[in-house]
C-alpha atoms as a PDB file:
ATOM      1  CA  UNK A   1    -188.838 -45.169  93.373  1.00  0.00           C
ATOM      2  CA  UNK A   2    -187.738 -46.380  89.795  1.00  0.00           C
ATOM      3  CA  UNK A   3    -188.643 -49.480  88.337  1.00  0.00           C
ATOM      4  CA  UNK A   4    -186.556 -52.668  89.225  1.00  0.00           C
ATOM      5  CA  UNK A   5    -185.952 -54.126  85.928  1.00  0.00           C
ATOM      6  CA  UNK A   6    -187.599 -57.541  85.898  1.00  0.00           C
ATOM      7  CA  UNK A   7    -184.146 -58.800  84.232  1.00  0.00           C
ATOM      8  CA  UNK A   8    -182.202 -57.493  87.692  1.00  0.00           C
ATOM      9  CA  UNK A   9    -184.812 -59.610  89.966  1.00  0.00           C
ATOM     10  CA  UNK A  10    -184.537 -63.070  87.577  1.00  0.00           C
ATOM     11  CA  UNK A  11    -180.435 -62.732  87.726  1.00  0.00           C
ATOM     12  CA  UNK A  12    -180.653 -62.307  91.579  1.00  0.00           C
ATOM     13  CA  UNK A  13    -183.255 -64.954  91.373  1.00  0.00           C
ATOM     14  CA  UNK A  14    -180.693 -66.919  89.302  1.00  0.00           C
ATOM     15  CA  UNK A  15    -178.073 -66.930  91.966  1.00  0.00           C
ATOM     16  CA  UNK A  16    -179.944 -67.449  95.287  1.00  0.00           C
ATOM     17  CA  UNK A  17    -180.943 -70.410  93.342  1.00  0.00           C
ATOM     18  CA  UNK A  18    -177.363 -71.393  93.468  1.00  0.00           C
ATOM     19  CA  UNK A  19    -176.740 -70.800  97.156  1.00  0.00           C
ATOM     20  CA  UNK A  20    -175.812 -67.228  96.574  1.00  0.00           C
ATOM     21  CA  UNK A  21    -176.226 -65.231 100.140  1.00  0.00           C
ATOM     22  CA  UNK A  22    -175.207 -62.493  99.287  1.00  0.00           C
ATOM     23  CA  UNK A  23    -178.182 -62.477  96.309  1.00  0.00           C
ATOM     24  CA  UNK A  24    -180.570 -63.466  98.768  1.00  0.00           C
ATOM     25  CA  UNK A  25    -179.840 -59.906 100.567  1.00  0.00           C
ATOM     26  CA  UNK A  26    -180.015 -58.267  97.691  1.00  0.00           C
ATOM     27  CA  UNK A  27    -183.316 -59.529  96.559  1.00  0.00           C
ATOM     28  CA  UNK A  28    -185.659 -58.313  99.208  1.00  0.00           C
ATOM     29  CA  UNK A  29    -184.950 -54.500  98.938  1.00  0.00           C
ATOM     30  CA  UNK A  30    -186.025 -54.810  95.223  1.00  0.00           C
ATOM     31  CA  UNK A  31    -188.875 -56.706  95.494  1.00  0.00           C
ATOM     32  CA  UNK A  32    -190.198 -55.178  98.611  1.00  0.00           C
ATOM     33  CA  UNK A  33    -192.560 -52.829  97.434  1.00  0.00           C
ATOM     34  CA  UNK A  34    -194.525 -55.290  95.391  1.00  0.00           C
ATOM     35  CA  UNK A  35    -194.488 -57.447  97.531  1.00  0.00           C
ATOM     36  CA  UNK A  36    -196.162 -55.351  99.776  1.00  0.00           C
ATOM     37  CA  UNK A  37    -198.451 -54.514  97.096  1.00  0.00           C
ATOM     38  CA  UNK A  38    -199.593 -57.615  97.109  1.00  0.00           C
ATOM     39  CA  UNK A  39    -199.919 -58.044 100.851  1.00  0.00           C
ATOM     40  CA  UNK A  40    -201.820 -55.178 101.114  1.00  0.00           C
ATOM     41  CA  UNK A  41    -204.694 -56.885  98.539  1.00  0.00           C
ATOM     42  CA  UNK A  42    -204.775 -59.856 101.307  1.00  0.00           C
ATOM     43  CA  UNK A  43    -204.870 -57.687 104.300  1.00  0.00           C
ATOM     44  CA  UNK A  44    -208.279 -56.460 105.549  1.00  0.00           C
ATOM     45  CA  UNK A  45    -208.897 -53.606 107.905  1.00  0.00           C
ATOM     46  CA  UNK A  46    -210.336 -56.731 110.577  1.00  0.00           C
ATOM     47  CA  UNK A  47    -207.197 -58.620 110.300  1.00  0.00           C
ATOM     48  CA  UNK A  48    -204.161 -58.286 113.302  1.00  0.00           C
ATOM     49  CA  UNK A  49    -201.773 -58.274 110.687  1.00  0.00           C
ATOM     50  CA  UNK A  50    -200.376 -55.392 109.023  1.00  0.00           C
ATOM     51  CA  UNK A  51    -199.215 -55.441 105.256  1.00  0.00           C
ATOM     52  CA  UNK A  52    -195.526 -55.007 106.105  1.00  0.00           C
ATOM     53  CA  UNK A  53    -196.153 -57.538 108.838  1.00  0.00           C
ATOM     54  CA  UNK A  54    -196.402 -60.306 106.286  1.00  0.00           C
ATOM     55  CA  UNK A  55    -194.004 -59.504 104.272  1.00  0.00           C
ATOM     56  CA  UNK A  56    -191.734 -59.745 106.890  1.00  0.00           C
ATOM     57  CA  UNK A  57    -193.202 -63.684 108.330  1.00  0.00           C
ATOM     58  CA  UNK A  58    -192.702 -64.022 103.848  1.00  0.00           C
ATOM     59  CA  UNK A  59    -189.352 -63.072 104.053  1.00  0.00           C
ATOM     60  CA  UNK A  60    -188.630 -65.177 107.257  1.00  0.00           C
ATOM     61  CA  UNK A  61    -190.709 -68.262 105.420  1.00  0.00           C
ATOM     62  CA  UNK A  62    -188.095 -67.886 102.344  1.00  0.00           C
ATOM     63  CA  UNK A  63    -184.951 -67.044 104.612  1.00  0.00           C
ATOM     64  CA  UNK A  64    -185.828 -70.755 106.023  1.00  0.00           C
ATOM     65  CA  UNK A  65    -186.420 -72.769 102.511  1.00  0.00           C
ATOM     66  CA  UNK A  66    -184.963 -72.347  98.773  1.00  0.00           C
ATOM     67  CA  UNK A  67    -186.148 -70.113  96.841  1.00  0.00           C
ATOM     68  CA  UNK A  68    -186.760 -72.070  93.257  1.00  0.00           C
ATOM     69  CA  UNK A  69    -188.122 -69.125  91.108  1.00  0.00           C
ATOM     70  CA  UNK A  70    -187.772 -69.085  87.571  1.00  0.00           C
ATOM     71  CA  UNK A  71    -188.279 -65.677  86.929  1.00  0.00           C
ATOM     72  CA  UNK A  72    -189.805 -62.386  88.361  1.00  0.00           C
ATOM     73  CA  UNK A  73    -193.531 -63.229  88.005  1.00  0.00           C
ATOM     74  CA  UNK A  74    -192.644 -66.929  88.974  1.00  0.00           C
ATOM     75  CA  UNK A  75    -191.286 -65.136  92.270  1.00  0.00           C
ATOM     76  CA  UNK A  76    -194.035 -63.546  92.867  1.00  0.00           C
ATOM     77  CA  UNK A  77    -196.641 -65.987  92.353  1.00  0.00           C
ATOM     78  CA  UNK A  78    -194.514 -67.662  94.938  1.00  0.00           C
ATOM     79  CA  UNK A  79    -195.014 -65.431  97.442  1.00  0.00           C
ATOM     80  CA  UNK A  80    -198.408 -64.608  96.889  1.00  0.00           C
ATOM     81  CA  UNK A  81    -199.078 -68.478  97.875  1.00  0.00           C
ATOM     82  CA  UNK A  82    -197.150 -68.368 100.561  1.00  0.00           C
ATOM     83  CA  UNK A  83    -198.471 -65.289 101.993  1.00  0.00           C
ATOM     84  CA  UNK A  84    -201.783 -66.878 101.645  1.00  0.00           C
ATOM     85  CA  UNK A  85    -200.764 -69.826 103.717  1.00  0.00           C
ATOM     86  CA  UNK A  86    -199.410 -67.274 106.403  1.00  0.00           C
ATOM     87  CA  UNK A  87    -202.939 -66.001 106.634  1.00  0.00           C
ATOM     88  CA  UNK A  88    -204.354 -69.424 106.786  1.00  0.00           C
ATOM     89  CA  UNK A  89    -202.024 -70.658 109.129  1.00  0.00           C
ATOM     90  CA  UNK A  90    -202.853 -67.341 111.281  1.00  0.00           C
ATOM     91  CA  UNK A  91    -206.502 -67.632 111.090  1.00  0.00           C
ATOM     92  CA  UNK A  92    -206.123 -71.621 111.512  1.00  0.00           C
ATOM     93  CA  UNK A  93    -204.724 -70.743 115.543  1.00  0.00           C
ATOM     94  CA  UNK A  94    -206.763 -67.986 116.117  1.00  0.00           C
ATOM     95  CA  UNK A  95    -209.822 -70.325 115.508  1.00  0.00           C
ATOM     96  CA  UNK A  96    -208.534 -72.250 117.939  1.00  0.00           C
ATOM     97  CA  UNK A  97    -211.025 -73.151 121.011  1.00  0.00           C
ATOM     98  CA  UNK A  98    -208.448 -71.411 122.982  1.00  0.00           C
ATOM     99  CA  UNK A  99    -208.301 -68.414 121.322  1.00  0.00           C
ATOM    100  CA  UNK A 100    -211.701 -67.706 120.986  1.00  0.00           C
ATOM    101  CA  UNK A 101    -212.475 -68.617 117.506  1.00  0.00           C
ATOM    102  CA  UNK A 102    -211.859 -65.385 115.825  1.00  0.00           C
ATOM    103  CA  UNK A 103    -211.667 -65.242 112.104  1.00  0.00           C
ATOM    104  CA  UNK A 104    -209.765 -63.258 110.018  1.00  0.00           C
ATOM    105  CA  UNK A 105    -211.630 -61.374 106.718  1.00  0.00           C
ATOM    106  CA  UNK A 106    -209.925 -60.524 103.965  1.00  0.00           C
ATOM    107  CA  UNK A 107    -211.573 -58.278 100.466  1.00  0.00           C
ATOM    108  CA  UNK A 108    -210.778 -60.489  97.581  1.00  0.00           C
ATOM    109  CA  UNK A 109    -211.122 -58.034  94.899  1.00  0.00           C
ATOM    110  CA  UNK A 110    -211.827 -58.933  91.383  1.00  0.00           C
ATOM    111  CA  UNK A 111    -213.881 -61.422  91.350  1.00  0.00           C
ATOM    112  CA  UNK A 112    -217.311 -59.604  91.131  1.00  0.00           C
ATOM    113  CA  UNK A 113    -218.233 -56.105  89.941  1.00  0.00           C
ATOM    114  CA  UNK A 114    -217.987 -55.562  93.990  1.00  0.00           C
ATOM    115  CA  UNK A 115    -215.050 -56.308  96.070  1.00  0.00           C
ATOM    116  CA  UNK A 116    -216.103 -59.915  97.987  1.00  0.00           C
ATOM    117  CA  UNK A 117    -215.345 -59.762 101.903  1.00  0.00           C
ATOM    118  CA  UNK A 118    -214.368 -63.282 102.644  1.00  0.00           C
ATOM    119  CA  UNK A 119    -212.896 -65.388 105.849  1.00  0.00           C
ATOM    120  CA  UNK A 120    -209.536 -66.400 104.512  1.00  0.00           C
ATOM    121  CA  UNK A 121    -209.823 -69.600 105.101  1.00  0.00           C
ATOM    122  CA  UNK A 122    -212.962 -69.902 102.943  1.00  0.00           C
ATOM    123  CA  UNK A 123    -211.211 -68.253 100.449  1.00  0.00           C
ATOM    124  CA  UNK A 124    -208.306 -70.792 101.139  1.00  0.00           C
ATOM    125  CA  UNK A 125    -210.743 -73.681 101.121  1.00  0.00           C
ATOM    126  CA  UNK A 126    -212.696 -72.593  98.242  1.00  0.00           C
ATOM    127  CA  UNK A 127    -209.215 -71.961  95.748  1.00  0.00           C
ATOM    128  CA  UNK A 128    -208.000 -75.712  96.920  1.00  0.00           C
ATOM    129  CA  UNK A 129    -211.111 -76.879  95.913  1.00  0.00           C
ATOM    130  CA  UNK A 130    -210.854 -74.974  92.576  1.00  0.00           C
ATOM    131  CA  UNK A 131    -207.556 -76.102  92.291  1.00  0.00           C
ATOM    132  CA  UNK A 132    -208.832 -79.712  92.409  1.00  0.00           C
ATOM    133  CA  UNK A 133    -211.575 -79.051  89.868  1.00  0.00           C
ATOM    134  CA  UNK A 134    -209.204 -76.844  87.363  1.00  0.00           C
ATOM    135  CA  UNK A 135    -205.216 -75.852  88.368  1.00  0.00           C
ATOM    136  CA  UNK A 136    -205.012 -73.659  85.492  1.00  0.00           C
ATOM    137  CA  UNK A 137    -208.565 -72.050  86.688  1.00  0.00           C
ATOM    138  CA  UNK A 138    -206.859 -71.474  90.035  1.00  0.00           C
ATOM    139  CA  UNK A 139    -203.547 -70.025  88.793  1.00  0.00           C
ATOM    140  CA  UNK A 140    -205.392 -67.905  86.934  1.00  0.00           C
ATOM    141  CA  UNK A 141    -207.699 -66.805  89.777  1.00  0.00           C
ATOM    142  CA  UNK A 142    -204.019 -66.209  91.487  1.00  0.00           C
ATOM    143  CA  UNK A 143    -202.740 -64.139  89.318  1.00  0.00           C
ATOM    144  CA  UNK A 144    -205.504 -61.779  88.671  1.00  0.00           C
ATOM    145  CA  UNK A 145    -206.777 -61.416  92.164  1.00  0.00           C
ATOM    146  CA  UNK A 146    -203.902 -62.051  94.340  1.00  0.00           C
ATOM    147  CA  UNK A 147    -200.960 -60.703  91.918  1.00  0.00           C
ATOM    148  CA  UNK A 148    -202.880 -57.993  89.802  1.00  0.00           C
ATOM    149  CA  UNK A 149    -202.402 -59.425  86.871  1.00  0.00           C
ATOM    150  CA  UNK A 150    -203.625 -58.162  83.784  1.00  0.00           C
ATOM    151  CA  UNK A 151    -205.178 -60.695  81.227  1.00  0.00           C
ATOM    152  CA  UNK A 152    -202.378 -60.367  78.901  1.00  0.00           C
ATOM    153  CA  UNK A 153    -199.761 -60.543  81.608  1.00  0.00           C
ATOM    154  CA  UNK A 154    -201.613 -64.072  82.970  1.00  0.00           C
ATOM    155  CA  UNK A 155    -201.739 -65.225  79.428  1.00  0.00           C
ATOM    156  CA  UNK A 156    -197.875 -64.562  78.979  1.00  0.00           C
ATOM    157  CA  UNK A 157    -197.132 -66.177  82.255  1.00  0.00           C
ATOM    158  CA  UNK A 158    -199.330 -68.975  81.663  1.00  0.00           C
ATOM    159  CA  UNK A 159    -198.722 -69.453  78.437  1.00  0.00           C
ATOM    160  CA  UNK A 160    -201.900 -69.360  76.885  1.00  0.00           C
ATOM    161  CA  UNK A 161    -203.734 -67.377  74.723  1.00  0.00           C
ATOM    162  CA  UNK A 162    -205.905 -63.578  76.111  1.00  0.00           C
ATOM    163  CA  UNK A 163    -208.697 -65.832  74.338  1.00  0.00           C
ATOM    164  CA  UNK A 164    -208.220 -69.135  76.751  1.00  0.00           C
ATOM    165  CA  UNK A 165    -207.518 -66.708  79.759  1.00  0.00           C
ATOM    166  CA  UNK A 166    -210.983 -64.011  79.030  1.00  0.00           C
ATOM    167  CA  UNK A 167    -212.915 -67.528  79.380  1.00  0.00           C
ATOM    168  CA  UNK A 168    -211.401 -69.418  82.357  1.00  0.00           C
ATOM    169  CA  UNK A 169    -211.253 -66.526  84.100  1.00  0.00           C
ATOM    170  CA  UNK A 170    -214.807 -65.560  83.610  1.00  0.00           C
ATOM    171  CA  UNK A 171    -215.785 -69.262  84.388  1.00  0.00           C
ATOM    172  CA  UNK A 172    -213.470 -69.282  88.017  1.00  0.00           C
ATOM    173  CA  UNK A 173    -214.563 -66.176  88.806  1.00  0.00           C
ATOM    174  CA  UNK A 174    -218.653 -67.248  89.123  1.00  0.00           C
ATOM    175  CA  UNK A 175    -217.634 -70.478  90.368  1.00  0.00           C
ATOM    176  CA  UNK A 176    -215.652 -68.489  93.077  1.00  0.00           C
ATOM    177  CA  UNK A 177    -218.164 -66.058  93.937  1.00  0.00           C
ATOM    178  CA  UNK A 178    -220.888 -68.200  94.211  1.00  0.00           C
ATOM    179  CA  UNK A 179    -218.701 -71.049  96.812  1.00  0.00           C
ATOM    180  CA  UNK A 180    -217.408 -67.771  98.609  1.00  0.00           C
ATOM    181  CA  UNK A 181    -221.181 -66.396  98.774  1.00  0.00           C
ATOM    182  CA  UNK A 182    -222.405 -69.863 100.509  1.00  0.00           C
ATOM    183  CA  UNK A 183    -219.993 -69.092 103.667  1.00  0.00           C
END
């Protein structure tokens, strides 16, 4: 499949900002394939939930709320956060005394030379607690681990500098492994 260009997505963006339904239906066939992309990076072998699965409780999250993205990446960082609170909220019921506790692992690659196997609410636990310490740290840790990001793609999106980005990121990412290694 070709490449959607990114100025497509922020135009349809543009117009389901204004109420535009007809936008809104055009927008999910585009982004679909990264979005599962990204799914797939929170989705573990162990979890009940198929990639596609969550894109589709995503897409019935956004079909229920605006959808205030500036811009492509904007979009996506969106979703990426909300698919994470899908997972949480998921994992948050099936902990449940009534549902026998199970908890959902997901791989949270990136952030050691290894790929870190992780309950996802630990992982959702430890980033809001990362968050509190250092947003920028946590967008960062977002956009690299749960987006793919490059360093020079987080730097543009952040607006910082590779420089600022190479040291945060190396900084979030110990301070990340070692809270996730604790659980």
């Amino acid at each position: 499949m070709a490449e959607i260009p990114a100025l497509q997505i922020t135009a349809l963006l543009g117009r389901v900002r204004d109420g535009d339904a007809v936008a809104r239906n055009e927008l999910l066939p585009l982004v679909y394939d990264e979005l599962e992309k990204i799914a797939r990076a929170y989705v573990s072998s162990a979890s009940s939930l198929e990639p596609r699965g969550l894109v589709h409780e995503l897409y019935l999250r956004l079909a229920a709320s605006p959808v205030d993205a500036n811009d492509r990446k904007h979009f996506y960082t969106i979703a990426a956060l909300a698919m994470r609170q899908i997972l949480a909220d998921r994992s948050r019921r099936r902990k449940a005394a009534k549902r026998g506790g199970d908890a959902v692992r997901v791989t949270l690659s990136g952030l050691a030379d290894n790929k870190l196997d992780a309950d996802v609410l630990d992982i959702e636990s430890a980033l809001t607690r990362l968050e509190a310490l250092s947003p920028r740290q946590a967008r960062i840790v977002e956009m690299r681990c749960l987006l793919g990001m490059s360093v020079i793609e987080t730097a543009e999106a952040l607006d910082l500098s590779e420089r600022t980005v190479h040291s945060e990121w190396r900084v979030a990412r110990a301070w990340l492994t070692r809270e996730l290694e604790k659980t």
